[in-house]
Protein backbone atom coordinates (compact mmCIF):
# COMPACT_ATOMS: atom_id res chain seq x y z
CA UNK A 1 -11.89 -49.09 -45.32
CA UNK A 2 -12.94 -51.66 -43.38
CA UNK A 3 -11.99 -51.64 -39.39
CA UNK A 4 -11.61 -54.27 -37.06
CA UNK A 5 -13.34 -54.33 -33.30
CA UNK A 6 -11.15 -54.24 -30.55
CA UNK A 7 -10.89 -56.95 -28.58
CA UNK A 8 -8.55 -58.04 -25.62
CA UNK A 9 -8.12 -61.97 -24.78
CA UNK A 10 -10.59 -64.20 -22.80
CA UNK A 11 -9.70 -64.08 -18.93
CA UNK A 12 -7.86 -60.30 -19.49
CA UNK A 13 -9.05 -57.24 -18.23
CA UNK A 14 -8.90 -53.30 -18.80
CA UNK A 15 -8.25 -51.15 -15.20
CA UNK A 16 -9.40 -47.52 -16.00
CA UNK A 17 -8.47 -44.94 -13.45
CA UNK A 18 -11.29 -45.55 -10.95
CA UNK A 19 -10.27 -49.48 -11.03
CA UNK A 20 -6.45 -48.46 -11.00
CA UNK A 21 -7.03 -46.22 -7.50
CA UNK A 22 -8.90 -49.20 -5.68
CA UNK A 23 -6.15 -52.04 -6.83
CA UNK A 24 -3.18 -49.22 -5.78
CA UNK A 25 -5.45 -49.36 -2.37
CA UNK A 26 -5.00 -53.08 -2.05
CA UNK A 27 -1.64 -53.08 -2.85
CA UNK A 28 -0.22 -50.70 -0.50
CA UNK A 29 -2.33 -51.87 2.20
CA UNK A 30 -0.56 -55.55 1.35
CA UNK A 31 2.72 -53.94 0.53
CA UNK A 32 2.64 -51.81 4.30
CA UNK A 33 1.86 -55.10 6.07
CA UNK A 34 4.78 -57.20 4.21
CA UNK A 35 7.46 -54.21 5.29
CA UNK A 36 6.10 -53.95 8.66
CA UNK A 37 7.07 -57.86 8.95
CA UNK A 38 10.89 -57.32 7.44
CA UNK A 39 10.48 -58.51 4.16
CA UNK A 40 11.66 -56.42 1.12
CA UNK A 41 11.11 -56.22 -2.52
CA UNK A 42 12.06 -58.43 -5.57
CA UNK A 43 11.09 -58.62 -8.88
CA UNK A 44 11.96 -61.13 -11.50
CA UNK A 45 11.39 -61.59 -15.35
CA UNK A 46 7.80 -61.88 -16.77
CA UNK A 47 9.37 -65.00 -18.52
CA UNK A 48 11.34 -67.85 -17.37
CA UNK A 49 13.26 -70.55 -19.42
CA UNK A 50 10.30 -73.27 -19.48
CA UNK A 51 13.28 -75.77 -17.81
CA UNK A 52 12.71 -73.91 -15.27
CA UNK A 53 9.05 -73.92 -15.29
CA UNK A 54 8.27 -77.20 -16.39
CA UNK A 55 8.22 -79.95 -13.67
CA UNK A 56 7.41 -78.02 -10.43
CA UNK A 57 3.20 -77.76 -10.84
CA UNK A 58 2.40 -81.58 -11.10
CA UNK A 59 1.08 -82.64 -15.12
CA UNK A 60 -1.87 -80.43 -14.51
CA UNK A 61 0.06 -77.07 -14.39
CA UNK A 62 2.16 -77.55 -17.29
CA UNK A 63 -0.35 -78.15 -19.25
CA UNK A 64 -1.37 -74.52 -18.09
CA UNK A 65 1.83 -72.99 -18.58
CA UNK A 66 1.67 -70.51 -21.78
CA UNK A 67 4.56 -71.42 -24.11
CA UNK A 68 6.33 -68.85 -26.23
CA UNK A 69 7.61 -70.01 -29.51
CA UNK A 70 10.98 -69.52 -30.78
CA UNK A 71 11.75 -66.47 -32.95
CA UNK A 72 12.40 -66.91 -36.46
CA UNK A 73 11.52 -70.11 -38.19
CA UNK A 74 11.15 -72.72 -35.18
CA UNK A 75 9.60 -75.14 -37.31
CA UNK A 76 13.16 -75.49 -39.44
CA UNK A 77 14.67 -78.52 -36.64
CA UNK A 78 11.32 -79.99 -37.00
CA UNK A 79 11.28 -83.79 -38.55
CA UNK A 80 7.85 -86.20 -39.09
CA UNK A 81 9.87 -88.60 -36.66
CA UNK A 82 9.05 -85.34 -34.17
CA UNK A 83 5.65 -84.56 -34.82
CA UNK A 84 5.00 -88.89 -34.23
CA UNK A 85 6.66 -88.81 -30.79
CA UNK A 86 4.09 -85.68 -29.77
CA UNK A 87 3.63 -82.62 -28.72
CA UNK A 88 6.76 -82.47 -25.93
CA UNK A 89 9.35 -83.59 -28.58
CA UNK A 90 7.59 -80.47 -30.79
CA UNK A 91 7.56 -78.41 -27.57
CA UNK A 92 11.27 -78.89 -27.22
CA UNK A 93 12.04 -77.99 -30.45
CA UNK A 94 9.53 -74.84 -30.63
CA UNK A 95 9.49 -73.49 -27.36
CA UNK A 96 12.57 -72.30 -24.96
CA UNK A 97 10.51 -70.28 -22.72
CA UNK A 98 7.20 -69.37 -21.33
CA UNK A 99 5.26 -66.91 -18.88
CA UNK A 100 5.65 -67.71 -15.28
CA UNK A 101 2.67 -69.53 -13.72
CA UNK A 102 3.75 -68.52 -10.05
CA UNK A 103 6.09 -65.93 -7.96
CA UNK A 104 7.15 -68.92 -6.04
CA UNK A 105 9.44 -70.94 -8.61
CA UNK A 106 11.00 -68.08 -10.10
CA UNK A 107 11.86 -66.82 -6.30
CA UNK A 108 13.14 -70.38 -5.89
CA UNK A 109 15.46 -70.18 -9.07
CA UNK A 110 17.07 -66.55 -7.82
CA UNK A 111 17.47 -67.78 -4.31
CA UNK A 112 18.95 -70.65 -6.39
CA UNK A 113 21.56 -68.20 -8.60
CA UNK A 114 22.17 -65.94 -5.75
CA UNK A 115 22.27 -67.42 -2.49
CA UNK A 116 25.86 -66.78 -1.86
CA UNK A 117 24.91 -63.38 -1.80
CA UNK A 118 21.97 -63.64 0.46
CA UNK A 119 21.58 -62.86 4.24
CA UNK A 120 19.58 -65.77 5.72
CA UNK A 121 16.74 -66.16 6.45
CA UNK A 122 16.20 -64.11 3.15
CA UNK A 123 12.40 -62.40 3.85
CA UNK A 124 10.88 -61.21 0.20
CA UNK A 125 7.54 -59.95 -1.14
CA UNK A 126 7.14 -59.42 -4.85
CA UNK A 127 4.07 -58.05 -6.49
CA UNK A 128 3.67 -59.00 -10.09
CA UNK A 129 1.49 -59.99 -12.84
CA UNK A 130 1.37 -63.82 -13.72
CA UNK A 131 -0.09 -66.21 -16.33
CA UNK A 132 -1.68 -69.51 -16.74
CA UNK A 133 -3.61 -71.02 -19.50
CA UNK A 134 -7.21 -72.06 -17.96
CA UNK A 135 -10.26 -71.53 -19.38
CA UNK A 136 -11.72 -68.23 -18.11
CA UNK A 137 -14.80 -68.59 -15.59
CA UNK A 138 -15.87 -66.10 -12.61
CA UNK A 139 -12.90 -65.29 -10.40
CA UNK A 140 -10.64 -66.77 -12.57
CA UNK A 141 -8.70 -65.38 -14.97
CA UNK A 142 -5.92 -66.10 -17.68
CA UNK A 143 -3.60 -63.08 -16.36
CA UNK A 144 -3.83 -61.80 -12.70
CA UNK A 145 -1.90 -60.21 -10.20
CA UNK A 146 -0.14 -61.90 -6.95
CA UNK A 147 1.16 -60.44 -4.00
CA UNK A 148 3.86 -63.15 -2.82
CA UNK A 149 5.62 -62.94 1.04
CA UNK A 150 8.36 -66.14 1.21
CA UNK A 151 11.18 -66.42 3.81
CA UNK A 152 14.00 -68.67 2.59
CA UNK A 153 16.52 -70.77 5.31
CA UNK A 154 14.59 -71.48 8.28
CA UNK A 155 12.84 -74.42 8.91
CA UNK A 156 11.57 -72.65 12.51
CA UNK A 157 7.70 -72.85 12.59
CA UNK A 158 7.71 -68.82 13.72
CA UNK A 159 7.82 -68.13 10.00
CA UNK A 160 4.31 -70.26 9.24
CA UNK A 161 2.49 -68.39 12.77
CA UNK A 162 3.93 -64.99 10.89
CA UNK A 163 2.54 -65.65 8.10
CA UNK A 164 -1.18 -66.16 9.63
CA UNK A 165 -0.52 -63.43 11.46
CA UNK A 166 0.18 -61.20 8.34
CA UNK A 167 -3.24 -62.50 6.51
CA UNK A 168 -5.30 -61.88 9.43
CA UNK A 169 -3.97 -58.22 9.33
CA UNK A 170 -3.92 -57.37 6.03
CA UNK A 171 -7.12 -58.58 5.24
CA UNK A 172 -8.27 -56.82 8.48
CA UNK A 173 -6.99 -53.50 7.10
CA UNK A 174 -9.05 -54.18 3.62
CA UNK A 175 -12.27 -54.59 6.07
CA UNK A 176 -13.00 -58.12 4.65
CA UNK A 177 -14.67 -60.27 6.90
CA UNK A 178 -16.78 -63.72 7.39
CA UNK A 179 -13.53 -65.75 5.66
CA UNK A 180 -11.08 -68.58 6.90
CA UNK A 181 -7.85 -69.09 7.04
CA UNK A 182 -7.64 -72.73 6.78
CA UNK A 183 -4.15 -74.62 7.27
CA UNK A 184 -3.34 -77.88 7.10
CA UNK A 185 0.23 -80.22 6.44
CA UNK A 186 1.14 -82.11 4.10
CA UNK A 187 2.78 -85.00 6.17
CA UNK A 188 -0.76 -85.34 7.25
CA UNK A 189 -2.02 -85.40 4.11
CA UNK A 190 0.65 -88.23 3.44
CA UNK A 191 -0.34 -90.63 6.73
CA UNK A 192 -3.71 -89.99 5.21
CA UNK A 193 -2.76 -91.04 1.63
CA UNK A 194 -1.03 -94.35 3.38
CA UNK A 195 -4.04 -94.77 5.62
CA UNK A 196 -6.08 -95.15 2.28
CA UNK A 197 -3.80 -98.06 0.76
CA UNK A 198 -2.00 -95.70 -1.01
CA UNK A 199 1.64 -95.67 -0.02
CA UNK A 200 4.11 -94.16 -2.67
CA UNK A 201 1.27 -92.74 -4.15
CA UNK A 202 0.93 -89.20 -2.47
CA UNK A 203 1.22 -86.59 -4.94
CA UNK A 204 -2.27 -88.46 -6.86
CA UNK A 205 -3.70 -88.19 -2.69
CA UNK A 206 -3.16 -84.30 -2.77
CA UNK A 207 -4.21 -83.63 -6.44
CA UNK A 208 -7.43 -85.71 -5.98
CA UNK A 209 -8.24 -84.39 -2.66
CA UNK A 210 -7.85 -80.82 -3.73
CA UNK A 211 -10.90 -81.62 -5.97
CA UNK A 212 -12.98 -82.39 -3.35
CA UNK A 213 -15.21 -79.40 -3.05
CA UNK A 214 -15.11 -79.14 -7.00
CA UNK A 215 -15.57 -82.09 -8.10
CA UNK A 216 -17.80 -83.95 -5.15
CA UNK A 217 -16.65 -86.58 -2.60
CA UNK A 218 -18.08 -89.88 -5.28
CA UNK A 219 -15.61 -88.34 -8.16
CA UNK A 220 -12.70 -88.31 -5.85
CA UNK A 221 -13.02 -91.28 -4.15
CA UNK A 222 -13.25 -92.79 -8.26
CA UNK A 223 -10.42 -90.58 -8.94
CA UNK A 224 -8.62 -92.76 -6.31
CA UNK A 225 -10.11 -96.31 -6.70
CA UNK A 226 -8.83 -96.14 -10.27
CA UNK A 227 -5.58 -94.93 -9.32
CA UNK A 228 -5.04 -98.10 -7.09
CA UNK A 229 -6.32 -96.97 -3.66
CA UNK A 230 -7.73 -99.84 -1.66
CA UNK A 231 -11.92 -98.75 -1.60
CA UNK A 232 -12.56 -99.88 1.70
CA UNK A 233 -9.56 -97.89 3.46
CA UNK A 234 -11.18 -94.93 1.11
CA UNK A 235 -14.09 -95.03 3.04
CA UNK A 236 -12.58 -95.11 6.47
CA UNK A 237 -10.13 -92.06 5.73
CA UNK A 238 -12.72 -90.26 4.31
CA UNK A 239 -14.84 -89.33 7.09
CA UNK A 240 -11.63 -87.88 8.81
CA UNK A 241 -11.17 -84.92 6.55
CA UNK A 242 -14.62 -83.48 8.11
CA UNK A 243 -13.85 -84.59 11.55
CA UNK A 244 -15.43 -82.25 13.75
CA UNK A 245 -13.87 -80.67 16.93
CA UNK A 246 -11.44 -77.61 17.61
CA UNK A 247 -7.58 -78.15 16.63
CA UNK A 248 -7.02 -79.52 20.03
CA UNK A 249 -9.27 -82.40 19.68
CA UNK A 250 -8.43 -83.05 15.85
CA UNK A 251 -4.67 -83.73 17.05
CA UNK A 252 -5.56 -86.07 19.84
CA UNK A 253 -7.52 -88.07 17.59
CA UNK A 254 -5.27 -88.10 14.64
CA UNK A 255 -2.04 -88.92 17.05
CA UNK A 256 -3.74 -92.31 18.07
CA UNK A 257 -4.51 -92.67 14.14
CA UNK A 258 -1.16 -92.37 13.35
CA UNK A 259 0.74 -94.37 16.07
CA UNK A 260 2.57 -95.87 13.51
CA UNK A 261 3.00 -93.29 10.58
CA UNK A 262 6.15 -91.31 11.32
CA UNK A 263 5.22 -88.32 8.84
CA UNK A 264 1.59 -88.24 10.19
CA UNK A 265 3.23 -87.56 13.54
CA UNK A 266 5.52 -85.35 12.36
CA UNK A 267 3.09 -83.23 11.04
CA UNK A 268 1.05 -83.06 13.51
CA UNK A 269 3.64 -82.15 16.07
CA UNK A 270 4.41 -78.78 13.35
CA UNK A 271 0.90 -77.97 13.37
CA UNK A 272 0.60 -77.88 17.38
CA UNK A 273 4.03 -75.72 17.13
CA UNK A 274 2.23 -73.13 14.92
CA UNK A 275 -0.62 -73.13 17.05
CA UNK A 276 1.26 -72.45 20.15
CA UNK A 277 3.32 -69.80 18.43
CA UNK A 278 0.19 -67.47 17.50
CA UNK A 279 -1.29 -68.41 21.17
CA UNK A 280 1.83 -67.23 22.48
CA UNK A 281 1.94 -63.91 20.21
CA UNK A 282 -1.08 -62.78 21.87
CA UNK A 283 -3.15 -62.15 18.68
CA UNK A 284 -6.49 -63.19 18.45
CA UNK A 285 -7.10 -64.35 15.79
CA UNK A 286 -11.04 -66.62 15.78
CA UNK A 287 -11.31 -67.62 12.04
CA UNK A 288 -8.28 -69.80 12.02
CA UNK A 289 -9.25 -73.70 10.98
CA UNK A 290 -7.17 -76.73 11.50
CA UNK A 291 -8.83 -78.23 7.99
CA UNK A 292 -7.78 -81.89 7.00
CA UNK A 293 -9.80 -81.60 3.40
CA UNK A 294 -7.17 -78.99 2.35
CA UNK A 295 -4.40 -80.35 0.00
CA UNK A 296 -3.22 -77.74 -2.75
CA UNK A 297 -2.41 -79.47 -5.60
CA UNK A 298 1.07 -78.02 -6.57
CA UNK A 299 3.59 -80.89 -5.94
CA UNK A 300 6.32 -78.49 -4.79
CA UNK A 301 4.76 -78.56 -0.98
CA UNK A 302 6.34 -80.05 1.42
CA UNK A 303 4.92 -79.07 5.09
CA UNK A 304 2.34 -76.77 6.41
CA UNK A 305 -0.13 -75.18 3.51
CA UNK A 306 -2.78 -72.38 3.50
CA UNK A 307 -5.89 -71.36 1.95
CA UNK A 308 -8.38 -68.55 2.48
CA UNK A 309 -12.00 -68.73 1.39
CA UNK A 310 -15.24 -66.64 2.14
CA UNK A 311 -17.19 -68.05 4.48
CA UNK A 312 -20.43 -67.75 1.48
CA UNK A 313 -18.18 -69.68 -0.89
CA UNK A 314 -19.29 -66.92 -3.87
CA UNK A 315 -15.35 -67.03 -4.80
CA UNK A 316 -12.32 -69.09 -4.66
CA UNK A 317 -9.60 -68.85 -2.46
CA UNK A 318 -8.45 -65.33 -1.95
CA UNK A 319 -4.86 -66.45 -0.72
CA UNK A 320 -2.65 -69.68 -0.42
CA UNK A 321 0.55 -70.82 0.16
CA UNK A 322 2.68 -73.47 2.56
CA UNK A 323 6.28 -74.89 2.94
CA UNK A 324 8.53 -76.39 0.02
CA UNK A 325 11.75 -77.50 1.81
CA UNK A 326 12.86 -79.03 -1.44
CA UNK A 327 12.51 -76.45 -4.29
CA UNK A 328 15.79 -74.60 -4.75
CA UNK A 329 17.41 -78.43 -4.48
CA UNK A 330 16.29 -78.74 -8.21
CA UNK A 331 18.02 -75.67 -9.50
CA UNK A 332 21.19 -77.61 -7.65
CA UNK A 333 21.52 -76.10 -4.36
CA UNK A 334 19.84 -78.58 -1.70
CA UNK A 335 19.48 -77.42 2.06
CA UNK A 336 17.59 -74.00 1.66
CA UNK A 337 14.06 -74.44 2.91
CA UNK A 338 11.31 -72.40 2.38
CA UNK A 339 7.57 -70.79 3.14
CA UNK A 340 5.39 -68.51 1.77
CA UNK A 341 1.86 -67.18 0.84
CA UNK A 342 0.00 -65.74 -2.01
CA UNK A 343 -2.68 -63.19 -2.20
CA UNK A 344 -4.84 -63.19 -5.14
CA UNK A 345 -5.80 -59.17 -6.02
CA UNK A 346 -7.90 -59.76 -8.45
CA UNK A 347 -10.45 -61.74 -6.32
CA UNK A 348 -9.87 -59.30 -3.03
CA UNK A 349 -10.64 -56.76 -5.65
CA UNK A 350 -14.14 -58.53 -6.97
CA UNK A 351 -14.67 -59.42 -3.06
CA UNK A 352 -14.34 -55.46 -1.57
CA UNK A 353 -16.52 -54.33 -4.98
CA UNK A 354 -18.90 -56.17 -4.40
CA UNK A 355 -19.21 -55.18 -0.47
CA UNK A 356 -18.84 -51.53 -1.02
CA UNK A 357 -15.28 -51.61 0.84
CA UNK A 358 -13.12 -49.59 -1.14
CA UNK A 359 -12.76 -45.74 0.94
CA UNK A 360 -14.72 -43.35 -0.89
CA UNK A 361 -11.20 -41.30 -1.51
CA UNK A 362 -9.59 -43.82 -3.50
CA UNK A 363 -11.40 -42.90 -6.53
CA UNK A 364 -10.42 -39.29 -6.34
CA UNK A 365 -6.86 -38.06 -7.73
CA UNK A 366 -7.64 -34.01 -8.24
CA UNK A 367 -8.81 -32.27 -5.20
CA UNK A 368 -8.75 -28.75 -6.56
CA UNK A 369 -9.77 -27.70 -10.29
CA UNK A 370 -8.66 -24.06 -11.30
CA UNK A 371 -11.36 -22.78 -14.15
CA UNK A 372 -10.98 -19.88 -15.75
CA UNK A 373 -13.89 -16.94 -16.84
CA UNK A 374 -12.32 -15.50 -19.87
CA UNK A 375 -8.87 -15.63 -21.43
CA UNK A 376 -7.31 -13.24 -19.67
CA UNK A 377 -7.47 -15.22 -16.41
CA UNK A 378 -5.34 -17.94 -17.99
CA UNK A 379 -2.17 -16.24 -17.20
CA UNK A 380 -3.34 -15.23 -13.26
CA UNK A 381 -4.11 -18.85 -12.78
CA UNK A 382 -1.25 -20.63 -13.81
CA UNK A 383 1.28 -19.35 -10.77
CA UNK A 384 -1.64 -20.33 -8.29
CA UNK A 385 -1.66 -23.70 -9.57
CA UNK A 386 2.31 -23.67 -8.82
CA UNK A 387 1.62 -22.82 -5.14
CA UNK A 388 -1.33 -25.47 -5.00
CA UNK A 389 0.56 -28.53 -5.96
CA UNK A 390 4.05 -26.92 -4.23
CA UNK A 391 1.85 -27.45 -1.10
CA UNK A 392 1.23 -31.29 -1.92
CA UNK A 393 -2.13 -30.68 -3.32
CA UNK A 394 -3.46 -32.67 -6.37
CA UNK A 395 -4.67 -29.66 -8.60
CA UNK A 396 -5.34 -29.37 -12.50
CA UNK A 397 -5.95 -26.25 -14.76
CA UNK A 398 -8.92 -27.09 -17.09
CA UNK A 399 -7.08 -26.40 -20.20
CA UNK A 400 -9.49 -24.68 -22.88
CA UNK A 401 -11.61 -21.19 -22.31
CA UNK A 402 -14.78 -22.93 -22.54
CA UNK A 403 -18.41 -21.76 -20.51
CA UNK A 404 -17.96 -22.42 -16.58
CA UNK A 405 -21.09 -24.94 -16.41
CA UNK A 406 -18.60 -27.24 -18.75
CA UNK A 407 -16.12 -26.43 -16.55
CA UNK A 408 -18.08 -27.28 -13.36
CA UNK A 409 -19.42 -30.26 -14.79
CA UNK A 410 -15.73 -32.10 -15.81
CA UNK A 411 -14.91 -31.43 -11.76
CA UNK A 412 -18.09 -33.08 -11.53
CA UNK A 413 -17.98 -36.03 -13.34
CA UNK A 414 -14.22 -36.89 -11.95
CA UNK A 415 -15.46 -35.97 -8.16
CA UNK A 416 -13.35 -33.17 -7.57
CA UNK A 417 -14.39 -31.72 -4.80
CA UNK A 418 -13.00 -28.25 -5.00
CA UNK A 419 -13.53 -25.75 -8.00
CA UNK A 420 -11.67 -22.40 -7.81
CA UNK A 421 -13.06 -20.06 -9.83
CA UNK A 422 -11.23 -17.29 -11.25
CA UNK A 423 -12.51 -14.15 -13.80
CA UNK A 424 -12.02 -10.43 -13.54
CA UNK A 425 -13.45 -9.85 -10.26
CA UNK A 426 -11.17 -12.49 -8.51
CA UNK A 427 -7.91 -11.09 -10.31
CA UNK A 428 -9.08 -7.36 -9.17
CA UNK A 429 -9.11 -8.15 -5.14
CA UNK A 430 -6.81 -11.08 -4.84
CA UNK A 431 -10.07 -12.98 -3.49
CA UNK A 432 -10.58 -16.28 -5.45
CA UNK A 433 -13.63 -17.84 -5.36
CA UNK A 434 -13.77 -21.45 -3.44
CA UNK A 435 -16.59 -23.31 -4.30
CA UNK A 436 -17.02 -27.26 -2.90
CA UNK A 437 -18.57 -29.64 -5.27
CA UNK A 438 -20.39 -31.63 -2.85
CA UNK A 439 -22.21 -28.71 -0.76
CA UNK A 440 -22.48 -26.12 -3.51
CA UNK A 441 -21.00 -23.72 -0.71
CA UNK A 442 -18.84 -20.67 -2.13
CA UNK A 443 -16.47 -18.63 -0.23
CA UNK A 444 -13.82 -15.62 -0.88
CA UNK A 445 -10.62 -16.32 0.01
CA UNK A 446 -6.95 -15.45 -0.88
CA UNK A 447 -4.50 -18.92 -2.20
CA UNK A 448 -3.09 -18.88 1.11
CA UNK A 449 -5.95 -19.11 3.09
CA UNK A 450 -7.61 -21.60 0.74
CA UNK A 451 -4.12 -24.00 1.25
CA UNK A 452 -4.61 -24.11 4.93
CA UNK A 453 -8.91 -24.64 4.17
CA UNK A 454 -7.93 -27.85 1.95
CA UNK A 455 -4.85 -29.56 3.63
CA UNK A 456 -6.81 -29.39 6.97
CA UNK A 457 -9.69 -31.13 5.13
CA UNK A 458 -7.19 -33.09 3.56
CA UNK A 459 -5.78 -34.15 6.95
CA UNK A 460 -9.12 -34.64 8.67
């Protein structure tokens, strides 16, 4: 009979155990920082109705929205008139739903079905898998997990110093370093846009300029020119997203800039507010950048937005986020504004593997491995195994009568680091053997004595 190789998607991974233990480190590290801030836990459906997907990522990210077809024949309402209009008349007649591309819009559409139910401002994080359809490349992948934090009904600029505060200190608790947390508005970006002939024509400003370090400053600045921007403004704007200076300086300068341009002001005056709020909070916190070449192309933004990026540039950005004032307004309930962030695990995982960050515990689950001589030690063992894990302490039985070295060399292998070994003599004086994996040291001892030895090592 002839098999078939397994296989799993392009841009999907396996997580063994080893993997499993350093991503359950990230997460509770995020997840302890997020409840330490007030926020509390959601979860919504894998898949949304694509009405409520479609629309809310610019052209761009519905084209990278995976689609799930009908059930049953959903090629039956199908006419030639359909397949000549293209693919979104097919789509509609296909497709009802499809796997979220974000936590944000599905938050948005429960705030949007519960909100009479909600205390405001509502605080949330939500920690789930989601899905978009790009072509796999390093430190990007087709199905990844996010760790979302939005509050929901304030428009008070607290909530975007909070959340810089909350990056700097989770990220601080992972032990990554040399990164930036880079924020920037989009009422800036939208004085810009105008600045550059291109009034009414914002949402083609932010996409393009989120290319910039992609795609290089001459494809851009075509990107624009064809879109109807006036070349010669181009040229002037263009030097101001790498104005030098520290936030103080970039403000003065862009206020006399933007005399004129009511959301440019606007903007900036939010930006100074955030600033002062984290001065005023008393946290240092030195790798925080006023950056005016940030955009993040998702049209739902409406204010502030954040990125994070290493400082080497060997990834992409490791978390992002900003305000949308206007989201829940298209699921028919206007007047609930909104921020939030995004950390991607996947890349904090490929960024603390590769710096050796991970603790050296997370990769061990069994502290204490009971072997066995001979058969008749089987039935001593079993009640001391009770006591071990009654105490809080990981501990497995290995399960066959087999030779000890095999024994020694499973504990081995999964870096136990304690081996109790039990045969005749053991059962005869009550004094089990204790031997560590790591220093090859044995010692006698009865259960209770070797409980205290491990839980203070446990503890230290």
């Amino acid at each position: 009979m002839k098999y078939q190789r397994p296989t799993i998607p392009r841009g999907t991974r396996d997580f063994g155990p080893v993997e499993m233990a350093k991503r359950n480190f990230i997460f509770s590290t995020i997840k302890t920082v997020f409840q330490k801030f007030g926020y509390q836990p959601l979860e919504t459906p894998g898949m949304e109705s694509l009405s409520v997907l479609m629309g809310k990522y610019g052209h761009e990210g519905d084209q990278l929205l995976f689609k799930i077809l009908n059930s049953g024949d959903f090629l039956k309402a199908m006419s030639a008139k359909d397949l000549k209009d293209g693919y979104r008349q097919i789509l509609r007649k296909v497709s009802e739903k499809g796997l979220r591309y974000d936590l944000t819009v599905p938050f948005a559409r429960y705030v949007a079905m519960n909100h009479h139910k909600l205390v405001f401002p509502f605080k949330r994080y939500q920690i789930q898998p989601v899905w978009r359809a790009d072509r796999p490349q390093k430190g990007r992948y087709r199905e990844f997990y996010q760790c979302d934090a939005d509050v929901v009904g304030s428009r008070s600029m607290i909530n975007e110093a909070e959340i810089i505060w909350m990056i700097y200190e989770i990220f601080s608790n992972l032990g990554i370093k040399s990164y930036t947390i880079k924020i920037n508005h989009r009422k800036i970006l939208e004085a810009l846009s105008a600045l550059a002939g291109g009034e009414g024509k914002e949402n083609t400003f932010y996409i393009a300029i989120d290319k910039l370090e992609k795609a290089g400053k001459e494809k851009v600045i075509r990107e624009l020119t064809d879109a109807g921007f006036d070349h010669e403004k181009i040229d002037k704007v263009f030097p101001l997203l790498e104005m030098a200076g520290d936030t103080r300086e970039k403000i003065i300068r862009l206020k006399k800039l933007f005399h004129s341009l009511e959301a440019g002001i606007s903007g900036l005056q939010e930006i100074e507010e955030t600033f002062s709020h984290i001065q005023d909070s008393e946290i240092n916190i030195p790798n925080l950048r006023f950056d005016l070449s940030l955009a993040r192309g998702l049209s739902y933004y409406t204010g502030s937005i954040f990125e994070v990026t290493m400082d080497d540039g060997s990834i992409g950005s490791l978390s992002g986020g900003g305000r949308y004032d206007n989201l829940t307004s298209l699921y028919g309930v206007p007047d609930i504004p909104g921020v939030g962030f995004s950390l991607g695990v996947d890349r904090i995982y490929d960024v603390m593997e590769k710096r050796d960050l991970f603790p050296d515990q997370t990769s061990t689950f069994t502290i204490v491995l009971v072997t066995t001589l001979d058969a008749e030690a089987v039935p001593y063992s079993l009640p001391l195994l009770a006591k071990l894990r009654s105490q809080g302490i990981s501990a497995e039985i290995y399960p066959d009568v087999v030779k000890i070295k095999k024994q020694l060399n499973y504990a081995d292998r999964k870096g136990i680091p304690y081996v109790i070994l039990i045969g005749s003599q053991e059962m005869e004086t009550g004094k089990l053997t204790l031997k560590s994996m790591r220093t090859g040291k044995q010692e006698a001892l009865d259960i209770g004595a070797i409980i205290e030895k491990i839980k203070n090592q446990m503890n230290d």
